[in-house]
N, C-alpha and C. Protein backbone atom coordinates (compact mmCIF):
# COMPACT_ATOMS: atom_id res chain seq x y z
N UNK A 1 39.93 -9.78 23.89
CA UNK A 1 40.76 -10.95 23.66
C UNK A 1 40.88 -11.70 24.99
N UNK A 2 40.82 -12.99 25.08
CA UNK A 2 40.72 -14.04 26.13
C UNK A 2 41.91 -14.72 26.19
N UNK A 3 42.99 -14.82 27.00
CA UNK A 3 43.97 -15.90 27.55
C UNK A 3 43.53 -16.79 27.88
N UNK A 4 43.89 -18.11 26.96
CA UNK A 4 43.57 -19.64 27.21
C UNK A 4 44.78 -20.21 27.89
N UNK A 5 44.58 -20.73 29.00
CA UNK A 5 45.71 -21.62 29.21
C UNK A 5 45.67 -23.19 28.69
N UNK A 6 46.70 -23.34 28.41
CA UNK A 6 46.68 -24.34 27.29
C UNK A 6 48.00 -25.49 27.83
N UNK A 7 47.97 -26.47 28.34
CA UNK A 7 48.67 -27.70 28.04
C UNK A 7 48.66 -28.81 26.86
N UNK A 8 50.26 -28.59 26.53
CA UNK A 8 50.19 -29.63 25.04
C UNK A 8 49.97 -31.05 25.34
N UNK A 9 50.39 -32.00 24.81
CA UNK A 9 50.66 -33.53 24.93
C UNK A 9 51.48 -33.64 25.28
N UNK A 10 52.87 -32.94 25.56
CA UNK A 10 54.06 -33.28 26.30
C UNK A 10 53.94 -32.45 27.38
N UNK A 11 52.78 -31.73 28.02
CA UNK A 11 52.58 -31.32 29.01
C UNK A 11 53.24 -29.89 29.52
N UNK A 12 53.74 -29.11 27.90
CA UNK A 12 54.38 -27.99 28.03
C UNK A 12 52.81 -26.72 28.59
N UNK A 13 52.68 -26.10 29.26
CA UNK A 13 52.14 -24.92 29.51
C UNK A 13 52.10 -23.95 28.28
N UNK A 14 51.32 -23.32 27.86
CA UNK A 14 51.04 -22.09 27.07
C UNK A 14 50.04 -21.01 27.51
N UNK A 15 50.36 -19.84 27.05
CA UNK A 15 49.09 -18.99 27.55
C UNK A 15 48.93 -18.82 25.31
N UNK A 16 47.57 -18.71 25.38
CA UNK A 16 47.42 -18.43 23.74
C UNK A 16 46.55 -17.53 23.69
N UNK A 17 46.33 -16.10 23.21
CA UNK A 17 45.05 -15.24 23.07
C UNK A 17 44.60 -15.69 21.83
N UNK A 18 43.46 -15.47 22.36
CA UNK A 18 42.25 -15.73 21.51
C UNK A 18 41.09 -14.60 21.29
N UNK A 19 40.92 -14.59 19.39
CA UNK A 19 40.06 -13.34 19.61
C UNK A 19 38.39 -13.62 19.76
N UNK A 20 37.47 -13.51 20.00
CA UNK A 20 35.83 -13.75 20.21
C UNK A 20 35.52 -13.94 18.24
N UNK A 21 34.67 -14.94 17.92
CA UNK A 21 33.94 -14.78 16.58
C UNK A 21 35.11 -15.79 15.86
N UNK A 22 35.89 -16.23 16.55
CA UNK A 22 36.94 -17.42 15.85
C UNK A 22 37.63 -18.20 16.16
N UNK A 23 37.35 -19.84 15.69
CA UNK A 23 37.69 -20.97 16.61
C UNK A 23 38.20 -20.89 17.20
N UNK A 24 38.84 -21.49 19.26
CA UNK A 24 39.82 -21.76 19.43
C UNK A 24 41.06 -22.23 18.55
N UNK A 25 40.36 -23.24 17.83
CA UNK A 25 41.55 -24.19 16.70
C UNK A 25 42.29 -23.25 16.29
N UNK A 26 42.22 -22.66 15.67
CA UNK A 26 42.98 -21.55 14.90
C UNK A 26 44.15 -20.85 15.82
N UNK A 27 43.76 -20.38 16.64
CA UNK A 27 44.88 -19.89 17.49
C UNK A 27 45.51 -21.07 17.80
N UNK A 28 44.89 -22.14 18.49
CA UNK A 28 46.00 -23.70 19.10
C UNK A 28 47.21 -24.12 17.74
N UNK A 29 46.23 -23.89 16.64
CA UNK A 29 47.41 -24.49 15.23
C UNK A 29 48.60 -23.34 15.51
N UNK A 30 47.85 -22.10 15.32
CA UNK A 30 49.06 -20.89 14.79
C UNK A 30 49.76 -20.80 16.24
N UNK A 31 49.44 -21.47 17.22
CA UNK A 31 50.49 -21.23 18.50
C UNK A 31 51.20 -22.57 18.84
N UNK A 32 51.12 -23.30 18.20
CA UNK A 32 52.51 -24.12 18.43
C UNK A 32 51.69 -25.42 19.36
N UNK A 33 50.98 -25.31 19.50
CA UNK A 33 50.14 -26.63 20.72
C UNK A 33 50.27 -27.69 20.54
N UNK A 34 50.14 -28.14 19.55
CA UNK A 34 49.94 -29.71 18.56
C UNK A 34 48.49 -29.34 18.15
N UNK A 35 47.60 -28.77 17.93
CA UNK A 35 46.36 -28.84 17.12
C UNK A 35 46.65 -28.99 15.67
N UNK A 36 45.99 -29.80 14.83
CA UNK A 36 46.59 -30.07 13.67
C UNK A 36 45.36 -28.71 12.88
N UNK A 37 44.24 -29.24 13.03
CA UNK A 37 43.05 -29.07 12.41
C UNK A 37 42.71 -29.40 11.03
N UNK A 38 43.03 -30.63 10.86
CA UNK A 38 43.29 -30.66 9.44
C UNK A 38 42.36 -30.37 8.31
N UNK A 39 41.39 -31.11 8.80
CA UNK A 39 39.60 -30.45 8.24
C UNK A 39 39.15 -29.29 7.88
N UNK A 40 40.25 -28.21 8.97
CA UNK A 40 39.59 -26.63 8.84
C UNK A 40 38.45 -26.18 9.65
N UNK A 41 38.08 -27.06 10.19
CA UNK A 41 36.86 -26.93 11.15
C UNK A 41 35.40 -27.44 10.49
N UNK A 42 35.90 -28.46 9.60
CA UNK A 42 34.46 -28.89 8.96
C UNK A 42 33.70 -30.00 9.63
N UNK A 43 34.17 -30.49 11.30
CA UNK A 43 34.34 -31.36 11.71
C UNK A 43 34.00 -32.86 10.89
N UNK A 44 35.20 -32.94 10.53
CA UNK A 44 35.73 -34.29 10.02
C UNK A 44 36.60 -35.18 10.23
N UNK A 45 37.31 -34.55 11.30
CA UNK A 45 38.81 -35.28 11.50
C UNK A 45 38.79 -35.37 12.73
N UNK A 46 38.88 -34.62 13.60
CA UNK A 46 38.71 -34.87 15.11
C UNK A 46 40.20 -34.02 15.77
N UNK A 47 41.11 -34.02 14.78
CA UNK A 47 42.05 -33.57 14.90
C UNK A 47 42.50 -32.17 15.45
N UNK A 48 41.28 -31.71 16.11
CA UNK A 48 41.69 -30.71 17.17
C UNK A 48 41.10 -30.83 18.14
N UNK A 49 40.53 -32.46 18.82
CA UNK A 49 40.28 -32.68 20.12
C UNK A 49 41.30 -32.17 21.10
N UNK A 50 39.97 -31.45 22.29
CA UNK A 50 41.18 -30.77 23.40
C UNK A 50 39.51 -31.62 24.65
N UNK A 51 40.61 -30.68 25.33
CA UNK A 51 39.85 -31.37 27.14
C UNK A 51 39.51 -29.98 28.00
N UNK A 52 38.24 -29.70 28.06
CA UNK A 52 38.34 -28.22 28.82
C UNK A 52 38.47 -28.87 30.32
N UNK A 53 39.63 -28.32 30.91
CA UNK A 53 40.20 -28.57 32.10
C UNK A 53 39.16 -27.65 33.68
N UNK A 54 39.34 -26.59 32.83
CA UNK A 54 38.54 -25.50 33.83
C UNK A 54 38.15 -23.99 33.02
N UNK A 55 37.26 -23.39 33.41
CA UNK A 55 36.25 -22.44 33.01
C UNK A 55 35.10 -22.36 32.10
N UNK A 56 35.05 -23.77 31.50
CA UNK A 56 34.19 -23.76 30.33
C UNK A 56 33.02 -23.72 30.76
N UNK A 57 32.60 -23.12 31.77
CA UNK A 57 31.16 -23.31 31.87
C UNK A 57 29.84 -22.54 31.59
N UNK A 58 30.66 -21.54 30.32
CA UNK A 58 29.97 -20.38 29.63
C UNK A 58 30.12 -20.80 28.22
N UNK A 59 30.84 -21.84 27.89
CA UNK A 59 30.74 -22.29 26.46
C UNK A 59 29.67 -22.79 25.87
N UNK A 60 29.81 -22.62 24.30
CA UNK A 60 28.21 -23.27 23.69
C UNK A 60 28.03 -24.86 23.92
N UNK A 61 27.20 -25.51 24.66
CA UNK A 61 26.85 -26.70 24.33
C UNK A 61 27.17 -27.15 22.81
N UNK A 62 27.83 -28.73 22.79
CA UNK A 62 28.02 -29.59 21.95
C UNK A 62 27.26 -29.42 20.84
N UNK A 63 27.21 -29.41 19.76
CA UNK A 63 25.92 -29.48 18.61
C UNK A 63 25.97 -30.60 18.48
N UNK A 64 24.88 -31.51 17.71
CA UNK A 64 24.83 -32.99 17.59
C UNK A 64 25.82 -33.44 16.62
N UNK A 65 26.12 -32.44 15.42
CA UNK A 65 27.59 -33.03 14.75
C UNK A 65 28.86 -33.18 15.80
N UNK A 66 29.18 -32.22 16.63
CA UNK A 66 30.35 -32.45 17.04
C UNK A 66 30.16 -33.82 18.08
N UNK A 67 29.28 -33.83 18.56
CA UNK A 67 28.88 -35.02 19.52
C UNK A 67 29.37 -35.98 18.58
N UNK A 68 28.60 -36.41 17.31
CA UNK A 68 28.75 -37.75 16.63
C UNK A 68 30.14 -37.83 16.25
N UNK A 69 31.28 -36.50 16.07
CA UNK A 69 32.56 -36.77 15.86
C UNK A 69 33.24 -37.42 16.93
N UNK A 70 33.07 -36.50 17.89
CA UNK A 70 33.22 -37.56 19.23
C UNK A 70 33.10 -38.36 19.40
N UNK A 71 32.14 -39.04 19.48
CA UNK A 71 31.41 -40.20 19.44
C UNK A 71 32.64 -41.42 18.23
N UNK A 72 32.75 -40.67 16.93
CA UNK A 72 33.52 -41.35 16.21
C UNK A 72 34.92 -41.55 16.56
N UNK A 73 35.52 -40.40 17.22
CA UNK A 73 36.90 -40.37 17.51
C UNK A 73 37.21 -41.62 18.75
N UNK A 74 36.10 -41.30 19.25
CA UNK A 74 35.99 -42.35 20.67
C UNK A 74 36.45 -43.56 20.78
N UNK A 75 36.48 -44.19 19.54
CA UNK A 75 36.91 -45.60 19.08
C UNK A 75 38.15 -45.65 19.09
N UNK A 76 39.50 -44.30 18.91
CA UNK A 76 40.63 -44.55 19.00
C UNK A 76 41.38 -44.29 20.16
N UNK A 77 40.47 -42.73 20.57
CA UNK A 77 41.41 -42.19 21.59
C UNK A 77 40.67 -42.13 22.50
N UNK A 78 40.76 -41.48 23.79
CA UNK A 78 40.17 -41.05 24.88
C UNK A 78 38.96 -40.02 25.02
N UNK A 79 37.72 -40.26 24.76
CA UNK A 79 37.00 -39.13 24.96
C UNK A 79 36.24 -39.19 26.54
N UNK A 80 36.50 -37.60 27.11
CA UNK A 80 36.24 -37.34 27.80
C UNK A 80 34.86 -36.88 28.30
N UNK A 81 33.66 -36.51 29.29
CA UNK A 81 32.86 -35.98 29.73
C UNK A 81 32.88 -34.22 29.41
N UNK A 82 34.43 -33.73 29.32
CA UNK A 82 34.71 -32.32 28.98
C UNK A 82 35.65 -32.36 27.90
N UNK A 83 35.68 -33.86 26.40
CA UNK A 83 36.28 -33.52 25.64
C UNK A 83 35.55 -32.66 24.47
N UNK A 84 36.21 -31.90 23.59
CA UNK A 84 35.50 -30.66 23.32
C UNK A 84 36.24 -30.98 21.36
N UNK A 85 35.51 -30.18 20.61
CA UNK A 85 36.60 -30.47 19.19
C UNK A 85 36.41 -27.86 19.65
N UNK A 86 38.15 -28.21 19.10
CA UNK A 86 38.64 -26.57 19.32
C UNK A 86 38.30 -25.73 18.06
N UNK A 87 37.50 -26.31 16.89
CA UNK A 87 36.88 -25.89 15.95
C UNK A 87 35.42 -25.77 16.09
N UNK A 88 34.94 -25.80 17.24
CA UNK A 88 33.63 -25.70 17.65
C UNK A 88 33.37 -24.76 19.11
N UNK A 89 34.20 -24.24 19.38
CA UNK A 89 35.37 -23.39 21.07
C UNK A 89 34.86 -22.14 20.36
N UNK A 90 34.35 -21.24 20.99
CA UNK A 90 34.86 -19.67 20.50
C UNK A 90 34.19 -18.84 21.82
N UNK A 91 35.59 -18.17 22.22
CA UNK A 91 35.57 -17.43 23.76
C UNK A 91 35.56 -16.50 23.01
N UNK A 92 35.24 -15.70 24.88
CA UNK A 92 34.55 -14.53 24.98
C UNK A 92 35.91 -13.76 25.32
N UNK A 93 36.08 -12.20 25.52
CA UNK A 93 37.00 -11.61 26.72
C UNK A 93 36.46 -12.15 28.16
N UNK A 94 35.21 -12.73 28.80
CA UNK A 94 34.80 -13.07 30.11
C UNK A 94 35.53 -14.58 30.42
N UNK A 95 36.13 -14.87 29.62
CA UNK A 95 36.78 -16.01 29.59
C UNK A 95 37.76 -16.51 29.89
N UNK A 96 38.28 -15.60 31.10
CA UNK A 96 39.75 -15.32 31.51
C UNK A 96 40.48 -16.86 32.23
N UNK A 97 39.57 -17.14 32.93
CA UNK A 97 39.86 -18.73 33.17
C UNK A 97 39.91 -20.14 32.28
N UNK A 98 39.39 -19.96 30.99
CA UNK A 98 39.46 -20.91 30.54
C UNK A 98 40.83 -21.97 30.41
N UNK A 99 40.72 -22.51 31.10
CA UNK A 99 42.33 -23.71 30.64
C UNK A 99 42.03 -25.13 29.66
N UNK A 100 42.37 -25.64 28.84
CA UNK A 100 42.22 -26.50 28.19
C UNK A 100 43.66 -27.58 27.82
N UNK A 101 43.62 -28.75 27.67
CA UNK A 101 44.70 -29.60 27.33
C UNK A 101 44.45 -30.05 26.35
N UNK A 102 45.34 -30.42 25.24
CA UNK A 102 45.47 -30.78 24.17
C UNK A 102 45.17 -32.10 24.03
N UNK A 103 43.87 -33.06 23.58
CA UNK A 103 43.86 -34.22 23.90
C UNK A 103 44.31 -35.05 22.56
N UNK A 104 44.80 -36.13 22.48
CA UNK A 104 45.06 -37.33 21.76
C UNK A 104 44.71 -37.39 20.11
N UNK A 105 45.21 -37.71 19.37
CA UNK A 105 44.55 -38.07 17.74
C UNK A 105 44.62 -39.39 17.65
N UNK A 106 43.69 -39.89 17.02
CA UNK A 106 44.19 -41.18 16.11
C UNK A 106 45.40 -41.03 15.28
């Protein structure tokens, strides 16, 4: 299990474990973050855009769907160079640094 550090939108701090083989999203909804996920992870909504702040640099590259959600969300909110959808996230235990912020919805 991996400790994410996690900043919400009001900039509260969280630590959230996370188990390997299942979205970040899932833990961010069931821990209180603001992740909505409303989709379920079918990426459709965008609604669990986050921002990997620091450690992601063992994560899976973007797939071209989540890119084009991005890409779509982009038009309302802020997408970043390290914005990420948390239904597409799945850490390791080597993942002890990962920190992420909760980014923006339409």
């Amino acid at each position: 299990m991996a400790v994410v550090q996690v900043t919400t939108r009001d900039g509260t701090q969280l630590q959230i474990k996370a188990q390997p083989l299942i979205p970040l999203m899932e833990f961010l909804r069931d821990g209180s973050a603001g992740v909505e996920g409303i989709c379920g992870g079918e990426l459709s909504c965008g609604t669990c855009h986050i921002y990997i702040d620091r450690g992601g640099e063992s994560l899976q590259p973007r797939s071209d769907d989540e890119q084009a959600m991005l890409e779509a969300i982009g038009e309302f909110v802020e997408v970043r160079p390290t914005s990420r959808l948390s239904c597409q996230v799945f850490v390791d235990e080597t993942m002890s640094d990962l920190a992420v912020s909760v980014g923006p919805v339409a």
